[in-house]
C-alpha atoms as a PDB file:
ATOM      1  CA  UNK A   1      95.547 107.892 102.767  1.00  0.00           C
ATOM      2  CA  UNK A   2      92.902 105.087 102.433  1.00  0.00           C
ATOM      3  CA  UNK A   3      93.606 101.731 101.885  1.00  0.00           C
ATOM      4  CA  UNK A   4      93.111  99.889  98.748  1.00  0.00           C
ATOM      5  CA  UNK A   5      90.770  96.585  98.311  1.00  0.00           C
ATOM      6  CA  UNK A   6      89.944  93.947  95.567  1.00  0.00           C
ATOM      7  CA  UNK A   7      86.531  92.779  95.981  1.00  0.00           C
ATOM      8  CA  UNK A   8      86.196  89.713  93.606  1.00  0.00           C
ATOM      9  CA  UNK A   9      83.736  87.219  93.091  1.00  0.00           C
ATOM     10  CA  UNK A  10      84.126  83.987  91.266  1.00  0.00           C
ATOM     11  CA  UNK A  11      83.714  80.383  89.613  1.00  0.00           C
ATOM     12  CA  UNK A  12      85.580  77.916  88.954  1.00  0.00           C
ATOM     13  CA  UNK A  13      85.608  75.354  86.351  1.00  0.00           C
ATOM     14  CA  UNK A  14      88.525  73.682  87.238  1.00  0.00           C
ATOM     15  CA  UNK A  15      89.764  73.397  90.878  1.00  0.00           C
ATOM     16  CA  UNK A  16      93.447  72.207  89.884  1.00  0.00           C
ATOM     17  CA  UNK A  17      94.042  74.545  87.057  1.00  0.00           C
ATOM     18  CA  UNK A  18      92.882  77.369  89.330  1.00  0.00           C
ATOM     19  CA  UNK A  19      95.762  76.269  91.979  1.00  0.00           C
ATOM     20  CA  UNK A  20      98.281  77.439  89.667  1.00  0.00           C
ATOM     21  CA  UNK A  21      96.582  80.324  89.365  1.00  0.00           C
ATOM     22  CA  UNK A  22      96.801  80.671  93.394  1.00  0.00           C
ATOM     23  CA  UNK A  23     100.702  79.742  92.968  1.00  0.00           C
ATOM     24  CA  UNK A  24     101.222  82.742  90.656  1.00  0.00           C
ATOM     25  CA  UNK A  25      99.245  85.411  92.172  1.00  0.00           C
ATOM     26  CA  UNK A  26     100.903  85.216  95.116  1.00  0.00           C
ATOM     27  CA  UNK A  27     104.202  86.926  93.956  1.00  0.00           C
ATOM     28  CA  UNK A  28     102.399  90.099  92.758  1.00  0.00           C
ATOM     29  CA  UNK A  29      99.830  89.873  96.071  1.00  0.00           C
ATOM     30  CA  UNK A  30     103.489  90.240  98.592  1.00  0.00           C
ATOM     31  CA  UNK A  31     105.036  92.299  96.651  1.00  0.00           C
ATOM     32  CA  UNK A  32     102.529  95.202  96.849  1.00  0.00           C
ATOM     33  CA  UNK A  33     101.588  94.168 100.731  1.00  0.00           C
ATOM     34  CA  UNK A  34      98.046  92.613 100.257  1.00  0.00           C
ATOM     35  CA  UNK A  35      96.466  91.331 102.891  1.00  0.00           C
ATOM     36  CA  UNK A  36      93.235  88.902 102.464  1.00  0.00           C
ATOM     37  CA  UNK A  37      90.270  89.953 104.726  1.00  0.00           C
ATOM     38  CA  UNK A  38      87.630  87.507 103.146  1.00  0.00           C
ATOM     39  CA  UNK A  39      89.091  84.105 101.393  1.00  0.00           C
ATOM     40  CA  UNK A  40      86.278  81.911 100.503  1.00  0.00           C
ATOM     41  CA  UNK A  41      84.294  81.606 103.592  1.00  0.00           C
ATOM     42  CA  UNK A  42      81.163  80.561 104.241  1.00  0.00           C
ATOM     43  CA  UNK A  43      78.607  83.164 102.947  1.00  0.00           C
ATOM     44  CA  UNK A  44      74.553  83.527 102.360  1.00  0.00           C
ATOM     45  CA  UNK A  45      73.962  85.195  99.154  1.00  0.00           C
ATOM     46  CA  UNK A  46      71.011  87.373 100.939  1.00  0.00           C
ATOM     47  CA  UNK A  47      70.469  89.439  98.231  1.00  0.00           C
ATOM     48  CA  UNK A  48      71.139  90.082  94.428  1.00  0.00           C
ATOM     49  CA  UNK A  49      73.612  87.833  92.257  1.00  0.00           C
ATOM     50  CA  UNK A  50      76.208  85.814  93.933  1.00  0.00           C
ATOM     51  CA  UNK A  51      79.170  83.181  92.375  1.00  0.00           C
ATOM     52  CA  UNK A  52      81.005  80.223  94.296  1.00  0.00           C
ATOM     53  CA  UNK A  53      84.040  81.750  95.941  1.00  0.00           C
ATOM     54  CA  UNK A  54      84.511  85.537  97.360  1.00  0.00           C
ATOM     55  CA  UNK A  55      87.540  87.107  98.374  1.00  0.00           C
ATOM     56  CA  UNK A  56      88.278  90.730  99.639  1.00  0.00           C
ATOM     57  CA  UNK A  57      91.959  91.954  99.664  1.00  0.00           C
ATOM     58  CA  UNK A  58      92.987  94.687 101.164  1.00  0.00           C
ATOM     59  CA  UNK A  59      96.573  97.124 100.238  1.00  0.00           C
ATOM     60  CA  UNK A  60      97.853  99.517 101.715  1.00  0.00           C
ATOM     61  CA  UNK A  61      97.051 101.986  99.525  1.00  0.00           C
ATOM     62  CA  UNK A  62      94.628 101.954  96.878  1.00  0.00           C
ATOM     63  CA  UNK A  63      97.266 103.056  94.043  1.00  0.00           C
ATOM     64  CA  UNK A  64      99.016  99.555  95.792  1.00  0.00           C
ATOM     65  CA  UNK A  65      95.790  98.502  94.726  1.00  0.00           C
ATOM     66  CA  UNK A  66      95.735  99.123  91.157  1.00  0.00           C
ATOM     67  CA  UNK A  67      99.417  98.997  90.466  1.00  0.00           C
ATOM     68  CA  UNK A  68      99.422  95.263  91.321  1.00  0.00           C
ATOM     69  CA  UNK A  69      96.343  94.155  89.205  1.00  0.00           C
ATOM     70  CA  UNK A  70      97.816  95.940  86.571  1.00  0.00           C
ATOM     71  CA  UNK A  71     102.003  94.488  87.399  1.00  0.00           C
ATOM     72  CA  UNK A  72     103.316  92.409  84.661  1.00  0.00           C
ATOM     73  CA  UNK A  73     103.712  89.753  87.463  1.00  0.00           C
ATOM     74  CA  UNK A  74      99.722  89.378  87.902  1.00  0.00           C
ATOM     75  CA  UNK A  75      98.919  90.063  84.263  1.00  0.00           C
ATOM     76  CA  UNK A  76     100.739  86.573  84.156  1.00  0.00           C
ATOM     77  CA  UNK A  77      98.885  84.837  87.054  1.00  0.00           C
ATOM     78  CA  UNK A  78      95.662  85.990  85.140  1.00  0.00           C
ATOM     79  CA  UNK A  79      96.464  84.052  81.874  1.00  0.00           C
ATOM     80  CA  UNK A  80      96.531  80.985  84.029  1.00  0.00           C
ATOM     81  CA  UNK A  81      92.750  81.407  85.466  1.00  0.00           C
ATOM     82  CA  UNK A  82      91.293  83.035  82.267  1.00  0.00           C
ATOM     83  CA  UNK A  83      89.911  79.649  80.226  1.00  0.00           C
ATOM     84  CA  UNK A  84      88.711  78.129  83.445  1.00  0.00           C
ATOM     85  CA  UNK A  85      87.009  80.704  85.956  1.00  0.00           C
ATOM     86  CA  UNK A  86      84.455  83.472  85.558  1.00  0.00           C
ATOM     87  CA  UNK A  87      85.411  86.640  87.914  1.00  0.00           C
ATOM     88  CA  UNK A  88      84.008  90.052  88.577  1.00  0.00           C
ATOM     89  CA  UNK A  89      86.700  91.624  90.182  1.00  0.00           C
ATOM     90  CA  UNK A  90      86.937  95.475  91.242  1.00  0.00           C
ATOM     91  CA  UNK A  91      89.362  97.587  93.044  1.00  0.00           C
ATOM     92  CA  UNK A  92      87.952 100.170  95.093  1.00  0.00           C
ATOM     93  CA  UNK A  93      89.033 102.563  97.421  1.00  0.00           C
ATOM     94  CA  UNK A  94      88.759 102.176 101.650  1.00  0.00           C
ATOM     95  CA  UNK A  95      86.275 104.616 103.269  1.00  0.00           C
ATOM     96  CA  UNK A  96      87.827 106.643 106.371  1.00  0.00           C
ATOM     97  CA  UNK A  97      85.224 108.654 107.152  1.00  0.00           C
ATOM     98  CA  UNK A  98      82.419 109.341 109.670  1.00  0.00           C
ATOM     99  CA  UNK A  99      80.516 106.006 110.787  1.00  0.00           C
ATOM    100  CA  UNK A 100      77.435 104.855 112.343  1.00  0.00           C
ATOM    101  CA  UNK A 101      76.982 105.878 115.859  1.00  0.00           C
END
């Protein structure tokens, strides 16, 4: 079964309000096993659109995936990031096929 992955871009208005955010996502994130794989690294925007901070978090599944953004716990944590952050945020589905080669 593939994994599960939020890619999400964003900016931030306010740095401390968007800690709290942080603080309450996290309860959601461990309970349905996400992992981060990107956290606001450094990055070149080579091409197309970009925003100030990119994450990628992978779940086990991608039903793990979807079944946390939508938990009560994170529809919470989003209330507390909603007046002061601009996000594009998707949840896709890991690729197990063939690869280059």
């Amino acid at each position: 079964m593939p994994k599960g992955y939020w890619i999400v871009r964003v900016d931030i208005a306010d740095q401390e309000q968007y800690k709290k955010y942080v603080a309450a996502n996290a309860e959601p994130l461990k309970k349905y096993g996400a992992r981060f794989v990107v956290r606001a690294g450094k990055f070149e925007n080579v091409e197309g659109g970009s925003r100030t901070r990119n994450a990628v978090i992978e779940f086990p599944t991608y039903q793990a995936a979807l079944d946390c953004w939508k938990s009560p716990e994170y529809q919470r944590a989003i209330a507390l990031r909603n007046h002061i952050c601009t996000i594009d945020l998707i949840v896709i589905e890991g690729y197990e096929g063939p690869q280059p080669g």
